[in-house]
N, C-alpha and C. Protein backbone atom coordinates (compact mmCIF):
# COMPACT_ATOMS: atom_id res chain seq x y z
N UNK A 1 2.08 9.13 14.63
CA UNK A 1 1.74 8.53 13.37
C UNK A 1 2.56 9.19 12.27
N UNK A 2 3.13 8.34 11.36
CA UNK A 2 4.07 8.75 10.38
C UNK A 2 2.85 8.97 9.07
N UNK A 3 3.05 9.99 8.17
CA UNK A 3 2.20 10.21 6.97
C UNK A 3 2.90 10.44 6.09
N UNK A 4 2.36 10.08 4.72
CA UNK A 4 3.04 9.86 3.41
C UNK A 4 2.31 10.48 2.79
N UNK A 5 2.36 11.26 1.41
CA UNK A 5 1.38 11.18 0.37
C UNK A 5 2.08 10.70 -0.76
N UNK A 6 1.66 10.08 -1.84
CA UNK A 6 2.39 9.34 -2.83
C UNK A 6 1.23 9.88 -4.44
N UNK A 7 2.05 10.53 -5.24
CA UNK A 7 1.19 10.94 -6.12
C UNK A 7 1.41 9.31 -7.25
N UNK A 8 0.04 8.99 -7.57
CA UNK A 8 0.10 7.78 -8.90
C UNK A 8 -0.44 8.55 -10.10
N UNK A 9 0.06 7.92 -11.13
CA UNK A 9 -0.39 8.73 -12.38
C UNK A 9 -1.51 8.14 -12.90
N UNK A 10 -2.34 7.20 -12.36
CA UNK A 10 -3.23 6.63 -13.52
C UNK A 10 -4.75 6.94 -12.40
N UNK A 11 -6.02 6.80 -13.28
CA UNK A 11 -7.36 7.38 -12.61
C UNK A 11 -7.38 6.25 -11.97
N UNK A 12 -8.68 6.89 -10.87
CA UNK A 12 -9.46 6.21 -9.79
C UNK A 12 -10.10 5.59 -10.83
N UNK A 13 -11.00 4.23 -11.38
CA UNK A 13 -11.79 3.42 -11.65
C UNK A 13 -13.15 3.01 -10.86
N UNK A 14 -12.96 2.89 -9.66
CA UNK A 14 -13.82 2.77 -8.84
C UNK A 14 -14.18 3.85 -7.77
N UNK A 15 -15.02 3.72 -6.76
CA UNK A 15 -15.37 4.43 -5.81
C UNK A 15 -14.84 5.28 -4.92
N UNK A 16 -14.76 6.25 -4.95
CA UNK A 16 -13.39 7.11 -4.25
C UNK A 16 -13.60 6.52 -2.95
N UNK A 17 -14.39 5.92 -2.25
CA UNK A 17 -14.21 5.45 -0.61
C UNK A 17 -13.67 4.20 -0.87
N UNK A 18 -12.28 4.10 -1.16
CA UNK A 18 -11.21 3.02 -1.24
C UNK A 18 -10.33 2.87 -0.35
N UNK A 19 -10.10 2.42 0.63
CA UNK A 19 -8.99 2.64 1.66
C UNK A 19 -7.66 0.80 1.39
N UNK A 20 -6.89 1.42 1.32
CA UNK A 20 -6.11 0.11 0.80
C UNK A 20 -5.15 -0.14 2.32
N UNK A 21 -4.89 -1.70 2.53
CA UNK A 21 -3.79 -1.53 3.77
C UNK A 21 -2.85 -2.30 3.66
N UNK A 22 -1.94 -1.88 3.88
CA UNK A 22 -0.46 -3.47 4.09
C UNK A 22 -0.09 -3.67 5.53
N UNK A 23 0.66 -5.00 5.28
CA UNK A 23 1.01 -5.57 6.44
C UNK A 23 1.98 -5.86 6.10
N UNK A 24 3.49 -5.85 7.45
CA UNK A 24 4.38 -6.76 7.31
C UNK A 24 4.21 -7.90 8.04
N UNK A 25 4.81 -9.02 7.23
CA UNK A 25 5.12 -10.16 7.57
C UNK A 25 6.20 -10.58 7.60
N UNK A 26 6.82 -11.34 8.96
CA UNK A 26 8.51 -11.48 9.33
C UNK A 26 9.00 -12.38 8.30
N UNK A 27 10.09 -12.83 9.00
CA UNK A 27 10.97 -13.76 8.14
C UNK A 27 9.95 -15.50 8.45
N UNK A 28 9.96 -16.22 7.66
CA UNK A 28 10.02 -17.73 8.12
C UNK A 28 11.65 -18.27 7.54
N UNK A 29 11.49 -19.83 7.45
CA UNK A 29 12.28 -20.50 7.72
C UNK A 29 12.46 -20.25 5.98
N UNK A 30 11.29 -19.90 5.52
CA UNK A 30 11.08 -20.21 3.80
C UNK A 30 11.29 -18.97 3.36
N UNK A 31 10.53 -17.57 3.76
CA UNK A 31 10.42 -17.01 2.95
C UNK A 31 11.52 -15.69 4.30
N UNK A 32 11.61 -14.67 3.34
CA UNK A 32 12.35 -13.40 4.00
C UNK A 32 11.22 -12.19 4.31
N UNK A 33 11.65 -11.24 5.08
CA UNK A 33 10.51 -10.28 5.22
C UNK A 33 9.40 -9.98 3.89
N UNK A 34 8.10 -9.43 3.94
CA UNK A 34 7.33 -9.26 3.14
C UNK A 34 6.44 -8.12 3.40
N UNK A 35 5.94 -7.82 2.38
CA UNK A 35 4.51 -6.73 2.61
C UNK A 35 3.71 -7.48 2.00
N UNK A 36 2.33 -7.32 2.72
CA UNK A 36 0.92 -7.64 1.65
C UNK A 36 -0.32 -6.84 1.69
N UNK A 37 -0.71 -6.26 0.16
CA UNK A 37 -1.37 -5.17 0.35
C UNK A 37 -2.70 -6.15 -0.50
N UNK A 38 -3.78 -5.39 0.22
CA UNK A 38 -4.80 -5.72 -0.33
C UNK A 38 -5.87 -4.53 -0.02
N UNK A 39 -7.29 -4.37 -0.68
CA UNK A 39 -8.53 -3.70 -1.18
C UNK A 39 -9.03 -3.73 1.00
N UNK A 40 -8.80 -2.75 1.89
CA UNK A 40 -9.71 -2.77 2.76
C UNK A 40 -11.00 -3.41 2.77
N UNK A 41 -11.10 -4.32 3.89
CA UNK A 41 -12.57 -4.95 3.87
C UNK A 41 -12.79 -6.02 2.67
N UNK A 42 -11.93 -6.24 2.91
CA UNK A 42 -11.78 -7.75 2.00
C UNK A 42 -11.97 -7.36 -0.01
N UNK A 43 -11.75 -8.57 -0.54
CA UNK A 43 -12.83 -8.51 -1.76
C UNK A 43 -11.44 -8.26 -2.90
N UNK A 44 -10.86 -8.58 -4.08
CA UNK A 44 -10.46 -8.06 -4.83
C UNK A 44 -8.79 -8.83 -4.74
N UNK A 45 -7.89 -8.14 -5.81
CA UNK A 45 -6.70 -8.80 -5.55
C UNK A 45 -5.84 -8.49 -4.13
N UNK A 46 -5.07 -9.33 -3.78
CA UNK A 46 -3.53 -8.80 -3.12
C UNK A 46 -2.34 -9.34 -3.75
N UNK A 47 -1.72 -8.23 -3.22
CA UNK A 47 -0.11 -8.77 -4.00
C UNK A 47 0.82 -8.73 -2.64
N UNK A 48 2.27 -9.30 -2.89
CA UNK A 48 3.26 -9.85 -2.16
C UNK A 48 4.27 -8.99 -2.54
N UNK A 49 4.85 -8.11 -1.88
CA UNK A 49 6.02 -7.46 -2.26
C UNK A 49 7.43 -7.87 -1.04
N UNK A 50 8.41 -8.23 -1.70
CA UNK A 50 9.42 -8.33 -0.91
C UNK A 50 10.13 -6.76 -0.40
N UNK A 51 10.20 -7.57 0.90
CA UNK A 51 11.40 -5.88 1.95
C UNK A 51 12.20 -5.60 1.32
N UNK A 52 12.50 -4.21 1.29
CA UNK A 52 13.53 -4.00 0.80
C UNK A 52 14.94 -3.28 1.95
N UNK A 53 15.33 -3.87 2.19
CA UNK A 53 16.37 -3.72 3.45
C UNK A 53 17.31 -2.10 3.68
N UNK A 54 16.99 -1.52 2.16
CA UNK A 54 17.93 -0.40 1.96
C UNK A 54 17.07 0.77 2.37
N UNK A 55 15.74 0.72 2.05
CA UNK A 55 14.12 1.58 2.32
C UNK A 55 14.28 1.43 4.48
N UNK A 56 13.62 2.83 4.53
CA UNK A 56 12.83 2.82 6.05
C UNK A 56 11.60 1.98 6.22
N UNK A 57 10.67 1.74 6.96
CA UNK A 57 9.94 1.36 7.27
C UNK A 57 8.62 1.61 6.64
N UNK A 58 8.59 2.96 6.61
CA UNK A 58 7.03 3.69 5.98
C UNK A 58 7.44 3.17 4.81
N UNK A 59 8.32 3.70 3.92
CA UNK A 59 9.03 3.85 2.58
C UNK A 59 8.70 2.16 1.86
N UNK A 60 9.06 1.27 2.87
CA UNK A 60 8.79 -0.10 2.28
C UNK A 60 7.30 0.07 1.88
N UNK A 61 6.29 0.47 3.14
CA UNK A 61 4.76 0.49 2.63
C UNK A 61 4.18 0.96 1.61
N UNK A 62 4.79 2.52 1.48
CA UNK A 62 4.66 3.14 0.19
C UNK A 62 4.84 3.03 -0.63
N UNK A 63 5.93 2.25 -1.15
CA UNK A 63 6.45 1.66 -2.36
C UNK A 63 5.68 -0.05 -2.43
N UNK A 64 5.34 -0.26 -1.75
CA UNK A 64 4.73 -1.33 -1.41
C UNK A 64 2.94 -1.46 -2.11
N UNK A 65 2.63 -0.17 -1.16
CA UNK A 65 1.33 0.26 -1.72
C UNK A 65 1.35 0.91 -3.56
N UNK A 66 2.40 1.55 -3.53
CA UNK A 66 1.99 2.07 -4.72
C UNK A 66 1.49 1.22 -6.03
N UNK A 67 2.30 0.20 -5.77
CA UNK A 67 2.59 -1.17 -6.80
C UNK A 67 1.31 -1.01 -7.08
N UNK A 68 0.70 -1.71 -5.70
CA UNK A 68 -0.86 -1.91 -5.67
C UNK A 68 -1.71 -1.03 -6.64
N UNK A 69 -1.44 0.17 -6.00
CA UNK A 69 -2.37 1.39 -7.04
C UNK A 69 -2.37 1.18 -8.39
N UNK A 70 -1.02 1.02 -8.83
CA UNK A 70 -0.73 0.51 -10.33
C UNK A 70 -1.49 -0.36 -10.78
N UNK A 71 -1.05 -1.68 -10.16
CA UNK A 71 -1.72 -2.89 -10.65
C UNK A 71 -3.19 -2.08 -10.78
N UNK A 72 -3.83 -1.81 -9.60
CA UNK A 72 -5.36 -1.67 -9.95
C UNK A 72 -5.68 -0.85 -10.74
N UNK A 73 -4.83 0.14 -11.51
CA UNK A 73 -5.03 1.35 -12.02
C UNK A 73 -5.86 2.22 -11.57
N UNK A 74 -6.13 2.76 -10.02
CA UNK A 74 -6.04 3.82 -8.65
C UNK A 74 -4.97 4.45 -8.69
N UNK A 75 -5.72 5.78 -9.38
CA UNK A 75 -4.69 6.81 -9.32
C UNK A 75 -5.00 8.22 -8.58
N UNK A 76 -4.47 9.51 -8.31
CA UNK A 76 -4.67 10.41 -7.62
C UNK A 76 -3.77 10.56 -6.72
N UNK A 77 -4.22 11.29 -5.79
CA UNK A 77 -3.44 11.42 -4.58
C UNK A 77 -3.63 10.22 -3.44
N UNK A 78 -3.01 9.70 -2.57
CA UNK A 78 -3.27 9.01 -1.36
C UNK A 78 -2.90 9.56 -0.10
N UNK A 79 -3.54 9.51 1.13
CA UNK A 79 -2.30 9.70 1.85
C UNK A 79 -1.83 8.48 2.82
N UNK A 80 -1.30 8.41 2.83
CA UNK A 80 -0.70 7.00 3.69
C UNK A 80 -0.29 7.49 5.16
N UNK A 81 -1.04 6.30 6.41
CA UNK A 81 -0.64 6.65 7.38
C UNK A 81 -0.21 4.96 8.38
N UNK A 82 0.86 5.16 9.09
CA UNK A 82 1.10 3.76 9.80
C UNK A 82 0.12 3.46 10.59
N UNK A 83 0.37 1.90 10.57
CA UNK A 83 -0.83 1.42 11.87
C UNK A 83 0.48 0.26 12.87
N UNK A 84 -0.47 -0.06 13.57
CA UNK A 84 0.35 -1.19 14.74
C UNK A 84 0.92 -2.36 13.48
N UNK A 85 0.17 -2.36 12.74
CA UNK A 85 1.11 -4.00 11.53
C UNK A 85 1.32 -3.22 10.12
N UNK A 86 1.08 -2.23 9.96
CA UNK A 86 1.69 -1.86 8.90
C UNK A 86 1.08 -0.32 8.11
N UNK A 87 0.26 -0.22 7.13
CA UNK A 87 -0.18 0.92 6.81
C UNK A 87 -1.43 0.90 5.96
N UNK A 88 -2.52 2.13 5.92
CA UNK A 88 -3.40 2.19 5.36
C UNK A 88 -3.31 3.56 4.62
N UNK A 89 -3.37 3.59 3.01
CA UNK A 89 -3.99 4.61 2.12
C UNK A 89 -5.01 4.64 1.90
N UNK A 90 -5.87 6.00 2.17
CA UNK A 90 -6.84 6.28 1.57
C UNK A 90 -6.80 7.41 0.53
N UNK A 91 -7.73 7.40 -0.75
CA UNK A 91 -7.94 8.93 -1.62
C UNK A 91 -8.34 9.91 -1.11
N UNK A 92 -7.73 10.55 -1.67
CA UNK A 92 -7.93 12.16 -0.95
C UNK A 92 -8.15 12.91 -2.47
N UNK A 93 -8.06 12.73 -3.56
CA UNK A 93 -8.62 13.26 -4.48
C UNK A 93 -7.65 13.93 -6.15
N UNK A 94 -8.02 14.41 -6.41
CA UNK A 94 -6.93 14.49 -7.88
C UNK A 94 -7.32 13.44 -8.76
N UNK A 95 -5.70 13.43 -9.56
CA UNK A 95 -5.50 12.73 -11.08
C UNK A 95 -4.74 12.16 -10.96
């Protein structure tokens, strides 16, 4: 298992038992590789981030995820770890 930690600058808002996950999604006929991160266990926004071909693999997630954190304004520490389709952050604590 590959691990990340990614520091965000803005506060947690909600419940520190937040676990966030992305997925890649391949190419279609329409669209080009993708990530999509959304709130674990359903419920809340997701966003669409395009691959970035020049990034590794984790690196797409992380940068992928971070967006996310932003948008939601979830901040602190995370640590990010891969799964079989893509990756899950959870808080681990901080600012």
């Amino acid at each position: 298992m590959t691990t990340l930690e990614t520091p965000v600058t803005v506060m947690v808002t909600e419940s520190c038992r937040v676990a966030v996950v992305s997925i890649w999604h391949g190419p279609t006929t329409y669209k080009s590789d993708r990530i999509s991160v959304k709130r674990a266990g359903g419920g809340g926004k997701r966003i669409t981030v395009k691959w970035n071909h020049e990034l590794d693999t984790m690196t797409n997630h992380a940068e992928a995820i971070k967006q996310y954190l932003e948008l939601m304004n979830w901040g602190g520490h995370w640590r990010i770890g891969s799964t079989d389709t893509g990756a899950v952050a959870v808080w681990v604590g901080g600012e």
